[in-house]
PDB file of N, CA and C in Angstrom:
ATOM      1  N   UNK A   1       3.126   7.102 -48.376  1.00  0.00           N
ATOM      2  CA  UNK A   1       2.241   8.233 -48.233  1.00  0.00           C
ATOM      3  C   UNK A   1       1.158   8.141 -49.310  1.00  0.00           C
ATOM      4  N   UNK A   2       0.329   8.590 -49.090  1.00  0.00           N
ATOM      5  CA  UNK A   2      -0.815   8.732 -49.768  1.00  0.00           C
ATOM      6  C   UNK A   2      -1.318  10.191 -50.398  1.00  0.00           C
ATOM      7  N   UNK A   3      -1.171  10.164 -51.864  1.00  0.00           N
ATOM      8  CA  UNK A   3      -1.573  11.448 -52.476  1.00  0.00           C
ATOM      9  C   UNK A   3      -3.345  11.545 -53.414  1.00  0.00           C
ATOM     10  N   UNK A   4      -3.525  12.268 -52.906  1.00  0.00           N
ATOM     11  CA  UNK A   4      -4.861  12.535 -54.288  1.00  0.00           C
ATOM     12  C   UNK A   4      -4.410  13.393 -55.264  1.00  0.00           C
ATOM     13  N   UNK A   5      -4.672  12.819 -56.372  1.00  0.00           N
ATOM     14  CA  UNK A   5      -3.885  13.791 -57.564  1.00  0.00           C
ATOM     15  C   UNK A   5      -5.796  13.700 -58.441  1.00  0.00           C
ATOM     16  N   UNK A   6      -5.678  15.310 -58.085  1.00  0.00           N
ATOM     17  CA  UNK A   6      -7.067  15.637 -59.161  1.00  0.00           C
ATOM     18  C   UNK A   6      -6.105  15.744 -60.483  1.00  0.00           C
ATOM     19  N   UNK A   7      -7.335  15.901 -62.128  1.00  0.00           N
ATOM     20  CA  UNK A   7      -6.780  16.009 -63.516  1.00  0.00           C
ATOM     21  C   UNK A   7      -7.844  15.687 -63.800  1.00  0.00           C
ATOM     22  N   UNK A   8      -7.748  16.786 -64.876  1.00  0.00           N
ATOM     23  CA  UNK A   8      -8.208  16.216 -66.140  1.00  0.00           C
ATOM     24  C   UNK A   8      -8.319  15.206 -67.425  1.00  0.00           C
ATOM     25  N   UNK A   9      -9.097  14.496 -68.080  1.00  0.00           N
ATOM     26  CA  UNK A   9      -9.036  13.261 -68.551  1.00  0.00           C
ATOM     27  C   UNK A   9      -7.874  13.388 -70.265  1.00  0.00           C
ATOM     28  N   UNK A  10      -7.884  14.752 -70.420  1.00  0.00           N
ATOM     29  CA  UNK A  10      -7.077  14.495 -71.732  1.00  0.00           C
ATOM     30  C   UNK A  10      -6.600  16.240 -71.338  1.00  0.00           C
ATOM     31  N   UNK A  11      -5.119  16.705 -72.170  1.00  0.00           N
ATOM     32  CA  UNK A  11      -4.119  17.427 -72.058  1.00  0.00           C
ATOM     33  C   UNK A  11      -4.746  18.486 -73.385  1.00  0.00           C
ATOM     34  N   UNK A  12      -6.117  17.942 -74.094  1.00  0.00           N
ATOM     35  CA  UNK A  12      -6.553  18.545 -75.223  1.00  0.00           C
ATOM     36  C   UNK A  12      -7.242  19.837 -75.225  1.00  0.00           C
ATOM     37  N   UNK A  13      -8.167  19.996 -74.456  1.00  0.00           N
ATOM     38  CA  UNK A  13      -8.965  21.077 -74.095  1.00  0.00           C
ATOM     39  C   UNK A  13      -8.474  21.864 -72.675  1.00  0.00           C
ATOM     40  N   UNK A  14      -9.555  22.987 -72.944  1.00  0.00           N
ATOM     41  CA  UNK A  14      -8.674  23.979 -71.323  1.00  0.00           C
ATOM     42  C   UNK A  14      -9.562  22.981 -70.224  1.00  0.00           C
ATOM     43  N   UNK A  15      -9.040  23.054 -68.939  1.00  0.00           N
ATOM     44  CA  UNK A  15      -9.643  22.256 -67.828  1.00  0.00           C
ATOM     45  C   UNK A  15     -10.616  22.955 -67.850  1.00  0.00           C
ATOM     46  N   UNK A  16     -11.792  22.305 -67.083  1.00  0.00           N
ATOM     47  CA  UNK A  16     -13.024  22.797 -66.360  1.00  0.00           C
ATOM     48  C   UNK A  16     -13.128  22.280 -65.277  1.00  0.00           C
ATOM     49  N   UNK A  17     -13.615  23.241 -63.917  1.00  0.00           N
ATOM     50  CA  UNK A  17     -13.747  22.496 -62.739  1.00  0.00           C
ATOM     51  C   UNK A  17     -14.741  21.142 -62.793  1.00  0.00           C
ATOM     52  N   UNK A  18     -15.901  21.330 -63.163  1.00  0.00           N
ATOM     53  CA  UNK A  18     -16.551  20.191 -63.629  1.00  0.00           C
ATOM     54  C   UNK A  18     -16.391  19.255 -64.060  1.00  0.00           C
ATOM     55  N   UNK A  19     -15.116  19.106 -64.464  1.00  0.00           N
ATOM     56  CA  UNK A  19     -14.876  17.579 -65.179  1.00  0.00           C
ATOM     57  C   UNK A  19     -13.398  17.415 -64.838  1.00  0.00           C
ATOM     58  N   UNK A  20     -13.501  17.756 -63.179  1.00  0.00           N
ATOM     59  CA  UNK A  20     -12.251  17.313 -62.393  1.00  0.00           C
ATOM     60  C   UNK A  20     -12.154  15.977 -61.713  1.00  0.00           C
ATOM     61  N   UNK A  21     -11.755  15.213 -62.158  1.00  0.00           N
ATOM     62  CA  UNK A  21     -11.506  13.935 -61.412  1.00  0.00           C
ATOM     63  C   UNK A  21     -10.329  13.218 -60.484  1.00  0.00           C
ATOM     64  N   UNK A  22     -10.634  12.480 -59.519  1.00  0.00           N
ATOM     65  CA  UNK A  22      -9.892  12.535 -59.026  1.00  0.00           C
ATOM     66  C   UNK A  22      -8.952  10.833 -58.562  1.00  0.00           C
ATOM     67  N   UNK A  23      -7.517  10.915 -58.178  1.00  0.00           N
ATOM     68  CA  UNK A  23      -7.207   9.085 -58.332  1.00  0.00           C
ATOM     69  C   UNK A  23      -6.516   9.596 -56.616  1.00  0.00           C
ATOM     70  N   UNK A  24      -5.894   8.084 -56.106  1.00  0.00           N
ATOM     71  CA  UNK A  24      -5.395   8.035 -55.060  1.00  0.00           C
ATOM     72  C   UNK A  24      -4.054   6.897 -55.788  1.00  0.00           C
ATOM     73  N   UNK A  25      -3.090   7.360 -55.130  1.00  0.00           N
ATOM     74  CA  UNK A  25      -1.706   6.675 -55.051  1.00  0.00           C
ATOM     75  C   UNK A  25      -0.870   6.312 -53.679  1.00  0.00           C
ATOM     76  N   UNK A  26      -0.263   5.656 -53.434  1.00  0.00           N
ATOM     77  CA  UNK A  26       0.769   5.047 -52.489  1.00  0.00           C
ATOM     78  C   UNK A  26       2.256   4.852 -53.318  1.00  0.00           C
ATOM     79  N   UNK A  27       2.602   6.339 -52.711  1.00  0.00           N
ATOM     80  CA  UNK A  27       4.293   6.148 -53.306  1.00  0.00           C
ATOM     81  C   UNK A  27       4.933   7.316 -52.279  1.00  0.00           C
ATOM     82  N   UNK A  28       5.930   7.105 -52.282  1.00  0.00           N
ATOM     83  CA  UNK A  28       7.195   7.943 -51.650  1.00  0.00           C
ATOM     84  C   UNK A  28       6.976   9.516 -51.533  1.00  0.00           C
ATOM     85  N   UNK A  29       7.004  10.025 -52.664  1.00  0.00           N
ATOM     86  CA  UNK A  29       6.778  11.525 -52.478  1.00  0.00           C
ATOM     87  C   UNK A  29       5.621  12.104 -53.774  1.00  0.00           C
ATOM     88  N   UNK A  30       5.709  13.620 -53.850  1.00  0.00           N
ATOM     89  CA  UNK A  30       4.697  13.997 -54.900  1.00  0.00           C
ATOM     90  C   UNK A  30       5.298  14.316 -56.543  1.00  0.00           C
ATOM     91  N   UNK A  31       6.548  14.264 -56.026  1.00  0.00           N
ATOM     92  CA  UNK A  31       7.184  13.782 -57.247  1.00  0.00           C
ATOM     93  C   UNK A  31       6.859  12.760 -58.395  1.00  0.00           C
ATOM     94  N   UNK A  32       6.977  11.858 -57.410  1.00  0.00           N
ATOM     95  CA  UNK A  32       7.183  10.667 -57.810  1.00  0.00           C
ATOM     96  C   UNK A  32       5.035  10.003 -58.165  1.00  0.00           C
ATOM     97  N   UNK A  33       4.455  10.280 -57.447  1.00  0.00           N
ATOM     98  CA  UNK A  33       3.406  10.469 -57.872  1.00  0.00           C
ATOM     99  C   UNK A  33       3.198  11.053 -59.124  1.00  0.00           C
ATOM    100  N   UNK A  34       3.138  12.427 -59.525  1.00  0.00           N
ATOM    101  CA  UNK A  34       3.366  13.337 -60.201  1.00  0.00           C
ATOM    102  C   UNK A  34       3.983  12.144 -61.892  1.00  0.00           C
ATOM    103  N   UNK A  35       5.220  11.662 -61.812  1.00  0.00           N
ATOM    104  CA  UNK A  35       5.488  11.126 -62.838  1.00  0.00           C
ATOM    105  C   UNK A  35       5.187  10.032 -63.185  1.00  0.00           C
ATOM    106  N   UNK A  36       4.579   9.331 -62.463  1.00  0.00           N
ATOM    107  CA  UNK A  36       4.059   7.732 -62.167  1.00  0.00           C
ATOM    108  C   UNK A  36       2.526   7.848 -63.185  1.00  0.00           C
ATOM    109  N   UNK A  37       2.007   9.412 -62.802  1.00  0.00           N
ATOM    110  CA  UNK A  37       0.575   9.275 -63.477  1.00  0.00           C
ATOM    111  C   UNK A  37       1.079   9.876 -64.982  1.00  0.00           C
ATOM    112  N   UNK A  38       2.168  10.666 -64.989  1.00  0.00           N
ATOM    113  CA  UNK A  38       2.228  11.070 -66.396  1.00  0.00           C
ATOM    114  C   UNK A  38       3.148  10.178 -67.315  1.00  0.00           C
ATOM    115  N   UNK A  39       3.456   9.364 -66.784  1.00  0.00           N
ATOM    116  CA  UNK A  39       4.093   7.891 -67.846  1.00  0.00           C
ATOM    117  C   UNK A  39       3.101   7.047 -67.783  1.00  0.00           C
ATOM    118  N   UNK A  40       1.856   6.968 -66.885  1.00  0.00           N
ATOM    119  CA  UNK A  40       1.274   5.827 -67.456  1.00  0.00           C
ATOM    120  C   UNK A  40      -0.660   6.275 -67.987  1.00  0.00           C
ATOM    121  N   UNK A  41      -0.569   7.677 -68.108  1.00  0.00           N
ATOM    122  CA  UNK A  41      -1.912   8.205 -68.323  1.00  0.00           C
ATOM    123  C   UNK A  41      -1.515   9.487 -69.415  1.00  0.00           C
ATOM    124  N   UNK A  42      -3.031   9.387 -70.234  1.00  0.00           N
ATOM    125  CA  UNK A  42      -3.369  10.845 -71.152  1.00  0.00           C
ATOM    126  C   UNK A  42      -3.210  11.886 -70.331  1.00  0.00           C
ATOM    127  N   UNK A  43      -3.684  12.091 -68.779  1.00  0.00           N
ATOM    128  CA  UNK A  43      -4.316  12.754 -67.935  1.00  0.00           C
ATOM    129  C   UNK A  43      -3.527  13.967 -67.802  1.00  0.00           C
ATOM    130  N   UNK A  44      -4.007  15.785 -67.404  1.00  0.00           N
ATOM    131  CA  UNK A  44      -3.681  16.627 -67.214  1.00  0.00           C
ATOM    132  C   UNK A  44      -3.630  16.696 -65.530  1.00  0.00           C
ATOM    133  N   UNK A  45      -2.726  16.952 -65.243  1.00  0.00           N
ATOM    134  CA  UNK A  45      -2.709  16.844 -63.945  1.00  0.00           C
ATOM    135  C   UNK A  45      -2.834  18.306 -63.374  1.00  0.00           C
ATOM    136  N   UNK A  46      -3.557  18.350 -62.530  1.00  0.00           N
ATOM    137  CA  UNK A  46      -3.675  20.095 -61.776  1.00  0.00           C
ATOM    138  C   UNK A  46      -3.155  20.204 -60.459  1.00  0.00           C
ATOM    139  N   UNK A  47      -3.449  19.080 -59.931  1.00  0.00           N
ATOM    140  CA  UNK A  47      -3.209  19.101 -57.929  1.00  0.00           C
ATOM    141  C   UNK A  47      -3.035  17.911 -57.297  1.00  0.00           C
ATOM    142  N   UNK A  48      -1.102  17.888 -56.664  1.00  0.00           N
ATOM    143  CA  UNK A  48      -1.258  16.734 -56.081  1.00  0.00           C
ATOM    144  C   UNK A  48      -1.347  17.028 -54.560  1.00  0.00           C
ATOM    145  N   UNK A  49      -2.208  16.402 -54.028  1.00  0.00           N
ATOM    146  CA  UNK A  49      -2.144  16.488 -52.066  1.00  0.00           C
ATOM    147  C   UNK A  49      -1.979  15.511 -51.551  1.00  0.00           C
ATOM    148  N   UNK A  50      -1.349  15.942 -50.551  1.00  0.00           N
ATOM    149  CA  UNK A  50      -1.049  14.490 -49.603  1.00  0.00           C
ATOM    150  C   UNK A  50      -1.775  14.611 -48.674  1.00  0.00           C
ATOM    151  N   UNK A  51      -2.415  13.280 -48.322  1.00  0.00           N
ATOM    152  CA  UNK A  51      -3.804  12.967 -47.572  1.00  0.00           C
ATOM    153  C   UNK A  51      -2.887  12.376 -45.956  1.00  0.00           C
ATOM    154  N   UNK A  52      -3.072  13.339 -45.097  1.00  0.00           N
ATOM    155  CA  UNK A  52      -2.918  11.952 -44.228  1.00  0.00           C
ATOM    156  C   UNK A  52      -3.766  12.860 -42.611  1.00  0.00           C
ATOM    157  N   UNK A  53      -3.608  12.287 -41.692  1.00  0.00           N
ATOM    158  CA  UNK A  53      -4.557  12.156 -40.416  1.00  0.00           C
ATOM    159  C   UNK A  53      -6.289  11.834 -40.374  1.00  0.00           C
ATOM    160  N   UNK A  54      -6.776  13.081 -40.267  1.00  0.00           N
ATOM    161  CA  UNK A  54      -8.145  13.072 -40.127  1.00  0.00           C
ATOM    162  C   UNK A  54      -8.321  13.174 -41.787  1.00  0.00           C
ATOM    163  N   UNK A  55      -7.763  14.120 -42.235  1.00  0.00           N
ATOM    164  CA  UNK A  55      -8.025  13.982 -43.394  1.00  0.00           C
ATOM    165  C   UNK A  55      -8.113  12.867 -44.416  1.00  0.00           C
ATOM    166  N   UNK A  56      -7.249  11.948 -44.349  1.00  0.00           N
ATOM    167  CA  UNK A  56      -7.168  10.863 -44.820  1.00  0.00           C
ATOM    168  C   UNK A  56      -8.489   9.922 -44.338  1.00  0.00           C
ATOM    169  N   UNK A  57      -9.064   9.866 -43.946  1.00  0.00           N
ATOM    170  CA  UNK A  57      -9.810   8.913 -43.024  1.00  0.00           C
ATOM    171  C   UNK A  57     -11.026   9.656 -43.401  1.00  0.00           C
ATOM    172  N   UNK A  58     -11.261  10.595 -43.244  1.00  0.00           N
ATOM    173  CA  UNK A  58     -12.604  11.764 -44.315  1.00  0.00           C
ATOM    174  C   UNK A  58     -12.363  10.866 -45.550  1.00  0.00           C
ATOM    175  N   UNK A  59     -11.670  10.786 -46.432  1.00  0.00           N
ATOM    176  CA  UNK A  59     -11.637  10.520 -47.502  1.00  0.00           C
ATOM    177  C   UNK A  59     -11.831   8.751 -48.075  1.00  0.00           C
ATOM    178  N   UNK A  60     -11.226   8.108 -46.933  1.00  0.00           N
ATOM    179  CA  UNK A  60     -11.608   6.683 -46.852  1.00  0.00           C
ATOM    180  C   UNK A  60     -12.736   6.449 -46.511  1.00  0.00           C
ATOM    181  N   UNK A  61     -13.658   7.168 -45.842  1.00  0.00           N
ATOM    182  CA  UNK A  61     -14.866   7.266 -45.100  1.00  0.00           C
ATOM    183  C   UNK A  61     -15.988   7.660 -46.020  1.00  0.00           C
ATOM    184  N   UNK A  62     -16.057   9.001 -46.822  1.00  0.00           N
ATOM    185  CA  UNK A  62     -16.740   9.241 -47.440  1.00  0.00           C
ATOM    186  C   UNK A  62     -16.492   9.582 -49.430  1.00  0.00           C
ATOM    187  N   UNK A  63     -15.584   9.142 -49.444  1.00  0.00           N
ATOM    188  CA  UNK A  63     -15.691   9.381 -50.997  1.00  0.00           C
ATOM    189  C   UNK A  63     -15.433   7.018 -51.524  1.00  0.00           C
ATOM    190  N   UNK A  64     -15.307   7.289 -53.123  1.00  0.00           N
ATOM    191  CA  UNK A  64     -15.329   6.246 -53.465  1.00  0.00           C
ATOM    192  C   UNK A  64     -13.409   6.216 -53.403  1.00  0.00           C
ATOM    193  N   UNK A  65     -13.035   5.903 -52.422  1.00  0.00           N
ATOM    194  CA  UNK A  65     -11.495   5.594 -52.032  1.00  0.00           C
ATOM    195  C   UNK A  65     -10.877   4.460 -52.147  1.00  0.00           C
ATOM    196  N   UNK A  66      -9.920   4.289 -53.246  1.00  0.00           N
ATOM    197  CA  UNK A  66      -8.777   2.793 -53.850  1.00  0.00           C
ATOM    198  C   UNK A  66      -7.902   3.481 -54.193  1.00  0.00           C
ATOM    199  N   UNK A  67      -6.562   2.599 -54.349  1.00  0.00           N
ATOM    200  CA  UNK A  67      -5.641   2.975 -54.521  1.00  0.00           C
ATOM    201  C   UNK A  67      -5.376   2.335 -55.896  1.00  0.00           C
ATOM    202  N   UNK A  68      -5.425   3.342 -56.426  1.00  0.00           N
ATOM    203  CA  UNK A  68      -4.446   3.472 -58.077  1.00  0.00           C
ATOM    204  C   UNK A  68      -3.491   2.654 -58.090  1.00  0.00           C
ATOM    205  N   UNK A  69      -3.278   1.376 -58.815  1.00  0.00           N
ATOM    206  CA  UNK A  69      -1.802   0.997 -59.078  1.00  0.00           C
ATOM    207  C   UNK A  69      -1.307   0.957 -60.357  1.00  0.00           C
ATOM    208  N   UNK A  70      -0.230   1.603 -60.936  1.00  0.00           N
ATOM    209  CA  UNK A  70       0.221   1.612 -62.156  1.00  0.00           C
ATOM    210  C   UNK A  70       1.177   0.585 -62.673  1.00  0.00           C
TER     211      UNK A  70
END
């Protein structure tokens, strides 16, 4: 499955929507996403979603879309 996990770049300051960024992963559940980015990143994590049908394909289509490997 495929998740987009928006965050913030450091756990230091309060978030701002503005300086929300966002990664793509291929793993099992949002769990497991979820801990995959916080053992191998600074990153504050806010929102994980799971991408899939049309939606998924919006996102391969129009954003800059790769898959994260840790």
């Amino acid at each position: 499955m495929i998740y987009k996990i928006f965050y913030q770049e450091t756990k230091e300051r309060n978030p701002q929507r503005e300086q929300t960024h966002s990664l793509y992963v291929d793993v099992d559940n949002d769990v497991t996403a979820r801990r995959i980015v916080e053992e191998n990143t600074p990153y504050n994590i806010e929102y994980i979603q799971e991408l899939t049908g049309n939606h998924l394909e919006y996102e391969k289509e129009h954003t800059d879309f790769h898959i994260t490997e840790f």
